[in-house]
N, C-alpha and C. Protein backbone atom coordinates (compact mmCIF):
# COMPACT_ATOMS: atom_id res chain seq x y z
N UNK A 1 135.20 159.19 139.16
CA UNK A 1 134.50 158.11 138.52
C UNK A 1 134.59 156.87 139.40
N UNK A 2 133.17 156.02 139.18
CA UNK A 2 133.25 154.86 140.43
C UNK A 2 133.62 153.79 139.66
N UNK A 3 134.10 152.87 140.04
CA UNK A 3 134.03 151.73 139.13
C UNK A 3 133.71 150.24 140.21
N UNK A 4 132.36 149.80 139.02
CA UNK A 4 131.79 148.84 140.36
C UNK A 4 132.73 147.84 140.34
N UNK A 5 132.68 146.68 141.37
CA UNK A 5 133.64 145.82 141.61
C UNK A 5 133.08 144.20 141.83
N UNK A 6 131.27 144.92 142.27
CA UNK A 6 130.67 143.60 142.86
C UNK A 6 130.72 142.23 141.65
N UNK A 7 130.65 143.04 140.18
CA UNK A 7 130.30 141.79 139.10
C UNK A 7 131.54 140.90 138.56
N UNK A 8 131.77 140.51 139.40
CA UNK A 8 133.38 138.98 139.37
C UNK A 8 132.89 138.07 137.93
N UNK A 9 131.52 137.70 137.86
CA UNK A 9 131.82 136.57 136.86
C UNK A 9 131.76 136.90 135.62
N UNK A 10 131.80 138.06 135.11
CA UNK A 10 132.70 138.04 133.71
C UNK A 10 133.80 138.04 133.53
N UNK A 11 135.14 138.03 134.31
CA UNK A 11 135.81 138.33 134.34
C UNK A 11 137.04 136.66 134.36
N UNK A 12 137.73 136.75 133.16
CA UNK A 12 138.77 135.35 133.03
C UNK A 12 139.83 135.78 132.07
N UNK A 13 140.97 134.62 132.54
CA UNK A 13 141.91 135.10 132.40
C UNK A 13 141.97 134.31 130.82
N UNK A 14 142.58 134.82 129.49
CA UNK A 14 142.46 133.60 128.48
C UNK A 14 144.00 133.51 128.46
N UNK A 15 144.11 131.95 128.20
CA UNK A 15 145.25 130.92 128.16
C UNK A 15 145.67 130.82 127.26
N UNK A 16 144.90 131.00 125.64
CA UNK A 16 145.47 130.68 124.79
C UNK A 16 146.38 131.28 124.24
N UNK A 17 146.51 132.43 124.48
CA UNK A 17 148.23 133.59 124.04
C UNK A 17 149.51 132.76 125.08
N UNK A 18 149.07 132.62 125.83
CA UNK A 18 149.76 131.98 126.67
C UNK A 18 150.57 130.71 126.28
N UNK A 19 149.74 129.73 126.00
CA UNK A 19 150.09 128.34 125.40
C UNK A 19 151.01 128.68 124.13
N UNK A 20 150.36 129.21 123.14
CA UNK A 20 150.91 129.88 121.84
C UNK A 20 152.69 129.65 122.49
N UNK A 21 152.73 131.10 123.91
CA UNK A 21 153.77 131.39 123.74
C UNK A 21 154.59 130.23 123.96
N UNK A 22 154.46 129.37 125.12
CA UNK A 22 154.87 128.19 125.57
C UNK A 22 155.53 127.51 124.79
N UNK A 23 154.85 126.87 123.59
CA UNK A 23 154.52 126.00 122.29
C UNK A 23 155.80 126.72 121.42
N UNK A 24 155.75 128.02 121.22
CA UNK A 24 156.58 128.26 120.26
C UNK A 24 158.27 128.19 120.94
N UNK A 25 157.85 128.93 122.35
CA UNK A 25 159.13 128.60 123.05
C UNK A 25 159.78 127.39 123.18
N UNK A 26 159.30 125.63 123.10
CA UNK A 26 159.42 124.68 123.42
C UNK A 26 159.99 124.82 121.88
N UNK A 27 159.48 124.97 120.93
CA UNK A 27 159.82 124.49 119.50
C UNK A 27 160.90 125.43 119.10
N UNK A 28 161.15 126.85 119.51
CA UNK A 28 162.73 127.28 119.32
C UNK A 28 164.11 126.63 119.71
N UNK A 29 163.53 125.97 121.30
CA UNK A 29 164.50 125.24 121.77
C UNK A 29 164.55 123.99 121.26
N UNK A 30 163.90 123.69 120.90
CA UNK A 30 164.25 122.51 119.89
C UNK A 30 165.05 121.99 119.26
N UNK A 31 164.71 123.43 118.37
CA UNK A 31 165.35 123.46 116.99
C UNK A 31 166.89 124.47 116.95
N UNK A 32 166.66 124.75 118.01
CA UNK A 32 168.55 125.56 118.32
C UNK A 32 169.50 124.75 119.43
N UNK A 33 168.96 123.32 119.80
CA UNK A 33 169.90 122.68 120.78
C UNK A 33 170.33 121.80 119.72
N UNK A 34 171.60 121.67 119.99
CA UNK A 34 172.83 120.68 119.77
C UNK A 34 173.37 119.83 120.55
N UNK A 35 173.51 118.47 120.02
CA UNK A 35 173.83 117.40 120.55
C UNK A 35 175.11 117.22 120.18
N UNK A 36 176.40 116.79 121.61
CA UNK A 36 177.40 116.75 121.01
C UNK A 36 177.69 115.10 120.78
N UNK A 37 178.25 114.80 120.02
CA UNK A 37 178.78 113.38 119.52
C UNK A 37 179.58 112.63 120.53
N UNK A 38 179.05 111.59 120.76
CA UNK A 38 179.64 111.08 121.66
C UNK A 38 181.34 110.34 121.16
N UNK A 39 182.24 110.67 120.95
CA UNK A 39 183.52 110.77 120.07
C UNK A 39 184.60 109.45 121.19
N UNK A 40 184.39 109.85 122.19
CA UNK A 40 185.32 108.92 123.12
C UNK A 40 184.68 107.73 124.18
N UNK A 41 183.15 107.37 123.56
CA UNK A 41 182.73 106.99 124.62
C UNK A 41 182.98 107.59 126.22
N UNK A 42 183.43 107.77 126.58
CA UNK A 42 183.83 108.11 127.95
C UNK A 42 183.67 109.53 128.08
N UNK A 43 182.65 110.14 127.53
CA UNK A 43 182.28 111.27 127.75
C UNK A 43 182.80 112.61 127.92
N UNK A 44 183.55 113.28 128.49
CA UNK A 44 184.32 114.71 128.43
C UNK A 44 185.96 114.78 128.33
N UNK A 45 185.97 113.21 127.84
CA UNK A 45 187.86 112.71 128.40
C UNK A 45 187.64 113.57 126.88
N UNK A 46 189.06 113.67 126.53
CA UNK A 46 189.57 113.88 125.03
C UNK A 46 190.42 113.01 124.85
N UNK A 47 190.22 112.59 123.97
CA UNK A 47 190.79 111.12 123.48
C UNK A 47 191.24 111.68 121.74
N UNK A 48 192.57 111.21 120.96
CA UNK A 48 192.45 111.41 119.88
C UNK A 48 192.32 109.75 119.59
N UNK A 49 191.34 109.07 119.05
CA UNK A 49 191.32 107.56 119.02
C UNK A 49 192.35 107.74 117.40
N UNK A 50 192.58 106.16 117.28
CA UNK A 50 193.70 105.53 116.27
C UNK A 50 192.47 105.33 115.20
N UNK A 51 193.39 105.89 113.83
CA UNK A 51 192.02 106.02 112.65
C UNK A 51 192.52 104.73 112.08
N UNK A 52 191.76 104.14 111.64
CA UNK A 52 191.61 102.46 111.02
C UNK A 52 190.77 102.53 110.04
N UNK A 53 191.72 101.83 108.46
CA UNK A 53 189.97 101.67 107.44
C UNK A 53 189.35 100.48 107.62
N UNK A 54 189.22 99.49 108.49
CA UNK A 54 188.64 98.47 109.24
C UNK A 54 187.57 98.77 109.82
N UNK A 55 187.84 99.57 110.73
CA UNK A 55 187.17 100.16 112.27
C UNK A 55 185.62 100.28 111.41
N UNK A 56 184.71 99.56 112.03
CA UNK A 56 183.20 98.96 111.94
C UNK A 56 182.55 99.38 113.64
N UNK A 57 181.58 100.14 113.16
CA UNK A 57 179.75 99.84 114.59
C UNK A 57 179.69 98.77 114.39
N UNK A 58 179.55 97.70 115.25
CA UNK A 58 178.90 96.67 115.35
C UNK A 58 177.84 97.06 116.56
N UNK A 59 176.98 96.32 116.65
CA UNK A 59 175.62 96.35 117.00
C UNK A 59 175.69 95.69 118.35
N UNK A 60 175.09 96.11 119.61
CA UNK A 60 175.65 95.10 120.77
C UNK A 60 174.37 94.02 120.64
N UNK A 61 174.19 92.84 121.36
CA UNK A 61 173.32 91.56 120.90
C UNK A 61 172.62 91.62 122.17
N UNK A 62 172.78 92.60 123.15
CA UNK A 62 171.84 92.79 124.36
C UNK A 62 171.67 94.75 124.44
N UNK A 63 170.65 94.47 125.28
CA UNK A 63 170.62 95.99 125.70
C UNK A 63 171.18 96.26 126.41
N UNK A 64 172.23 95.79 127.07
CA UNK A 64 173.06 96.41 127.93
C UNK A 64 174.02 96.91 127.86
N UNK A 65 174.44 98.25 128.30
CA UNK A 65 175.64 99.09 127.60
C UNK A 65 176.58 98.37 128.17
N UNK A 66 177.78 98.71 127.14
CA UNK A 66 178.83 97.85 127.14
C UNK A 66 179.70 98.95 128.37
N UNK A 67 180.64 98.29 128.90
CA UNK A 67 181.17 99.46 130.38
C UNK A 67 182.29 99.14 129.70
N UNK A 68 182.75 101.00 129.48
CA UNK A 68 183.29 101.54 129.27
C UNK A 68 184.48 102.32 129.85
N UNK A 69 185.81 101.56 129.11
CA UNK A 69 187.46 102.13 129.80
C UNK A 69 187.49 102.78 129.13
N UNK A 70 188.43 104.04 129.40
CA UNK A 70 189.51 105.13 128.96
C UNK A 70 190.49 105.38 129.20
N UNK A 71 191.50 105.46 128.10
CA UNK A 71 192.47 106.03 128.58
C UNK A 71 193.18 107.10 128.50
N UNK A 72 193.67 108.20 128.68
CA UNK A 72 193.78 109.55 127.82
C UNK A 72 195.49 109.56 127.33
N UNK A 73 195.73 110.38 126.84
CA UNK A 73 197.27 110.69 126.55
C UNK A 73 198.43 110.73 127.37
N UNK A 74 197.57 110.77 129.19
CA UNK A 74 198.91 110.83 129.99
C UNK A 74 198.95 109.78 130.26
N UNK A 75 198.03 108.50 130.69
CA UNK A 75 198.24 107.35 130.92
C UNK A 75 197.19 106.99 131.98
N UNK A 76 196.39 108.33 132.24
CA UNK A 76 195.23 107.93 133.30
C UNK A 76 193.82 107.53 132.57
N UNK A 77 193.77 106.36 133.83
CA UNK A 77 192.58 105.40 133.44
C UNK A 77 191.20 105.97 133.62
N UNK A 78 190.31 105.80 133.21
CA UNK A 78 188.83 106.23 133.45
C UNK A 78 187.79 104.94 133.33
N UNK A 79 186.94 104.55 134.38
CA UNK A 79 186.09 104.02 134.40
C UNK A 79 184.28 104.82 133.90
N UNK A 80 184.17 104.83 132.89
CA UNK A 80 182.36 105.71 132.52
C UNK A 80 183.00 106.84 133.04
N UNK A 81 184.04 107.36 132.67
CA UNK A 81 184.18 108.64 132.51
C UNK A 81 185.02 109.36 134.18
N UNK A 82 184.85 108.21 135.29
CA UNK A 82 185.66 108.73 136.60
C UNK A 82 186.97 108.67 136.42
N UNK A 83 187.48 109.18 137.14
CA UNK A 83 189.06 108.71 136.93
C UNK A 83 189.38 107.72 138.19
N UNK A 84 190.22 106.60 137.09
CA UNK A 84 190.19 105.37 138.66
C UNK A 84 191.75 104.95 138.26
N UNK A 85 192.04 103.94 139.06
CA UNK A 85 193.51 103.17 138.92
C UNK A 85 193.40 101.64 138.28
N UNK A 86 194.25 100.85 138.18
CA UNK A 86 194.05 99.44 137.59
C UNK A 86 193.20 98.72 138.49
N UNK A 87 193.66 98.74 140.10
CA UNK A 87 193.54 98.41 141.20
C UNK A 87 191.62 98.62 141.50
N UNK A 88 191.51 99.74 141.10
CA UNK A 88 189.82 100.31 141.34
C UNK A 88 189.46 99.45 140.41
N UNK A 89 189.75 99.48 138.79
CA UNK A 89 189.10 98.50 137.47
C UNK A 89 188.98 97.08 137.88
N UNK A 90 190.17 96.35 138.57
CA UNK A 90 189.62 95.10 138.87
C UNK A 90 188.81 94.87 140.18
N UNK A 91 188.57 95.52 140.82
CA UNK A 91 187.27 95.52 142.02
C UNK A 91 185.60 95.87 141.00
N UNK A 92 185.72 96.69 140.12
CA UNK A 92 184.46 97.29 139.50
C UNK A 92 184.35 95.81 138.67
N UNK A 93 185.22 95.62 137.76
CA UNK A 93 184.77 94.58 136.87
C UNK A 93 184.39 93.10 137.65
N UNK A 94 184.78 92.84 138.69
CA UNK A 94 184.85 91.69 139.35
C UNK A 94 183.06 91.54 139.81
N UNK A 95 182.83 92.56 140.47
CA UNK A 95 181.57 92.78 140.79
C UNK A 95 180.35 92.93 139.65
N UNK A 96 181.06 93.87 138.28
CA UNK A 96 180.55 93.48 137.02
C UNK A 96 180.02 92.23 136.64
N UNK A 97 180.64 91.32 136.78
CA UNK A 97 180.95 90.20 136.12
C UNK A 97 179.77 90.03 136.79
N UNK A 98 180.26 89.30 138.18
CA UNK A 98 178.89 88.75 139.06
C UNK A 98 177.45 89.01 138.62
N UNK A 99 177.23 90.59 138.53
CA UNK A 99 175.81 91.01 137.88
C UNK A 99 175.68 90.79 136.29
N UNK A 100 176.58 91.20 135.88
CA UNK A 100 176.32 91.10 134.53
C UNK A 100 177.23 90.40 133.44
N UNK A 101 176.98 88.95 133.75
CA UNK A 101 178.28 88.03 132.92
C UNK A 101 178.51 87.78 131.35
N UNK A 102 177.01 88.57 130.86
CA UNK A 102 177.45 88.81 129.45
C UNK A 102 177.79 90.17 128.58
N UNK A 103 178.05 90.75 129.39
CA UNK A 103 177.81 92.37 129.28
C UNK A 103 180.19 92.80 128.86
N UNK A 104 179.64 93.65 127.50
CA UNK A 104 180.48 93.90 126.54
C UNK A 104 181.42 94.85 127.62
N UNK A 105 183.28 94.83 127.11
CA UNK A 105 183.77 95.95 127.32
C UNK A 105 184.17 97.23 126.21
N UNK A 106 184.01 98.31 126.33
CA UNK A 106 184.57 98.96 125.27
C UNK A 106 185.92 99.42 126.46
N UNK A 107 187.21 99.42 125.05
CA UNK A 107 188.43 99.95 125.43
C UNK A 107 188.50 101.09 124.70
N UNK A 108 188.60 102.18 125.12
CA UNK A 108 188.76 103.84 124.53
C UNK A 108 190.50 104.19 124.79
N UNK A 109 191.22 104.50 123.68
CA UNK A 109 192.52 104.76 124.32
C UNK A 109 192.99 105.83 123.35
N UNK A 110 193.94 106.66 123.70
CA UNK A 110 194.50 107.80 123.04
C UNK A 110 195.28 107.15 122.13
N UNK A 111 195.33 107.35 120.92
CA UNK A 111 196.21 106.68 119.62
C UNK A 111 197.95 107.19 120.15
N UNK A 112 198.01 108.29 120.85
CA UNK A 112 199.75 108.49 121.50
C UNK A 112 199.94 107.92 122.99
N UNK A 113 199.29 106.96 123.18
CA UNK A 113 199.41 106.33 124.96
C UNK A 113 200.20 104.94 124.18
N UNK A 114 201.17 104.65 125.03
CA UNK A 114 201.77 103.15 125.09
C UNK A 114 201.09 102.36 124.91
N UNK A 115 201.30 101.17 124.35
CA UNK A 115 200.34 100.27 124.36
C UNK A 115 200.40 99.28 125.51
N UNK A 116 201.75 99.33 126.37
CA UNK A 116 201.73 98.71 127.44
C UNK A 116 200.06 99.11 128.45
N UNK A 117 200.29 100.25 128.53
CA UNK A 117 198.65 100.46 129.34
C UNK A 117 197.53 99.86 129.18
N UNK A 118 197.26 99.51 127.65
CA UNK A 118 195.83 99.08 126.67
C UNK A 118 196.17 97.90 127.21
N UNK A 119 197.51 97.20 127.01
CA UNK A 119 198.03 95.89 126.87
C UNK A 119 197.19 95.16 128.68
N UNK A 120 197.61 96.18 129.61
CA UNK A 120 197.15 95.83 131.20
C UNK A 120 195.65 95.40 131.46
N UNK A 121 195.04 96.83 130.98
CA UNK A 121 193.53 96.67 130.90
C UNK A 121 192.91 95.05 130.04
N UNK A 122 193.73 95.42 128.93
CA UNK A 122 192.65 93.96 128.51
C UNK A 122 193.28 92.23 128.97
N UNK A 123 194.51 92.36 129.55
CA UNK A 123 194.62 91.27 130.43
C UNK A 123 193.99 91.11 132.03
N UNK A 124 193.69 92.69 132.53
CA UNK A 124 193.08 92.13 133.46
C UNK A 124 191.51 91.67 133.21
N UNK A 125 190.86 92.35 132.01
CA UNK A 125 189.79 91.83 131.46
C UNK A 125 189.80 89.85 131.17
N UNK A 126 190.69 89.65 130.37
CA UNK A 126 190.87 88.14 130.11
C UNK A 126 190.88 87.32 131.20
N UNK A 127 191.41 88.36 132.29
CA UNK A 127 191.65 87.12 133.97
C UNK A 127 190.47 86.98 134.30
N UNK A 128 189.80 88.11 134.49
CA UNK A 128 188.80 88.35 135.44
C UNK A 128 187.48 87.42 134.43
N UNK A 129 187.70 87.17 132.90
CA UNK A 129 186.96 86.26 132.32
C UNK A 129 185.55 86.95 130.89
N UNK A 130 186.25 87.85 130.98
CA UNK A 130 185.17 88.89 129.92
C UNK A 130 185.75 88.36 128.83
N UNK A 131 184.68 87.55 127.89
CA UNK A 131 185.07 87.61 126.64
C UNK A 131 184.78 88.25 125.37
N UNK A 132 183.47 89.65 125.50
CA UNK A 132 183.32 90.33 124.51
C UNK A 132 184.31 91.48 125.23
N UNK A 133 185.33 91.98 124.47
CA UNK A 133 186.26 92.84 124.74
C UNK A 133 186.39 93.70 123.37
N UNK A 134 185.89 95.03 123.07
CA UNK A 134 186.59 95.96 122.02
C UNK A 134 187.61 97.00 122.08
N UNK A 135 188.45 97.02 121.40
CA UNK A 135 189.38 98.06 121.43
C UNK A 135 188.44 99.49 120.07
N UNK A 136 188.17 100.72 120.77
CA UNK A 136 187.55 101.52 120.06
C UNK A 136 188.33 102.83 118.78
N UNK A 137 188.39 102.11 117.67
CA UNK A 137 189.21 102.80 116.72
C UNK A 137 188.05 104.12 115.63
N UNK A 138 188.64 105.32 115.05
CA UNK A 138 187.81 106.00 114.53
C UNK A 138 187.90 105.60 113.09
N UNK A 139 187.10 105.19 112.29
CA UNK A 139 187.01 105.05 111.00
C UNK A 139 187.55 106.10 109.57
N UNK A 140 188.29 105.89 109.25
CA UNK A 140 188.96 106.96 108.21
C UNK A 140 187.53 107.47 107.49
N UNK A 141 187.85 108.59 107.55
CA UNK A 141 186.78 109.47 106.85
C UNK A 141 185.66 109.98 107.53
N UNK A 142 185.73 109.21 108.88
CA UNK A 142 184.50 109.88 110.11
C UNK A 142 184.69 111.23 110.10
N UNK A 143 186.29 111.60 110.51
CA UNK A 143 186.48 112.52 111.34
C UNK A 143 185.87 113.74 110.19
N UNK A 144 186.50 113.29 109.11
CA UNK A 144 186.45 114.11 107.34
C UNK A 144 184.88 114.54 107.32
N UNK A 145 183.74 113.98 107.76
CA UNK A 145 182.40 113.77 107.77
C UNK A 145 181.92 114.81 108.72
N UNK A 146 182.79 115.43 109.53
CA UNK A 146 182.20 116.03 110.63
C UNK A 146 182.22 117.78 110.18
C-alpha cells in the first residue's frame, strides 16, 4: 500500500489537549505546595523564641525590611540567616546605617542563650545609633495555633 505524502496542508498539530494538560498541571501544583512559616525570621536557624502574652506584630512604617539578627542556642550569631561574629555585625550595620538610616532591627534569639549575648548585639546597635530596635518574642497560643 502507497501512502501519498505530497498533501502537507491538512495536516496540524492541535494544542488544546496540550494546554488542558499544562493548566491542570500548574493548578495541582498549586494546590499541593506548602509554605513554610517563617518562625525565626532568620530563615533555616532553629530558634526556640521566648513565649510572651505581650508579644504583638506591629506593622513596619516603611517598606523596608527590617535586618535581621540571630542568635541560636549555642551562642552563634547570624546576620539574614549567614553566620557572622560581633566584629562582622558592626562593619554590616555601620554601612547599614549610611544607606539606610531609618531602617528597623529585628533581634531573633533562642529563649536558652544568655542574655549577655542579646545584651552585646543591642548595645552595639545603640552605639552605632539605630533607634527602632526589636527583640522577637512568640505569642502564647501561636505555637498552640499551629
Amino acid at each position: 500500500m502507497r501512502i501519498d505524502i505530497s498533501d502537507d496542508s491538512d495536516r496540524s498539530i492541535d494544542l488544546a489537549p496540550l494546554i488542558d494538560c499544562i493548566f491542570l498541571l500548574l493548578v495541582f501544583f498549586m494546590l499541593t505546595t506548602t509554605f513554610e512559616k517563617n518562625r525565626g525570621g532568620a530563615g533555616r536557624i532553629e530558634l526556640e523564641l521566648p513565649r510572651m502574652s505581650s508579644a504583638t506584630s506591629i506593622g513596619l512604617l516603611d517598606s523596608l525590611p527590617p535586618f535581621q539578627v540571630a542568635i541560636d542556642r549555642d551562642g552563634t550569631l547570624y546576620i539574614d540567616s549567614t553566620q557572622s561574629s560581633l566584629t562582622r555585625l558592626h562593619d554590616i550595620l555601620r554601612e547599614d546605617i549610611q544607606l539606610y538610616p531609618q531602617r528597623s532591627i529585628e533581634i531573633f534569639s533562642d529563649k536558652n542563650i544568655a542574655f549577655g549575648k542579646v545584651a552585646q548585639v543591642l548595645n552595639l546597635c545603640h552605639f552605632l545609633g539605630r533607634k527602632s530596635i526589636s527583640i522577637k518574642a512568640e505569642a502564647i497560643g501561636e505555637r498552640d495555633s499551629q
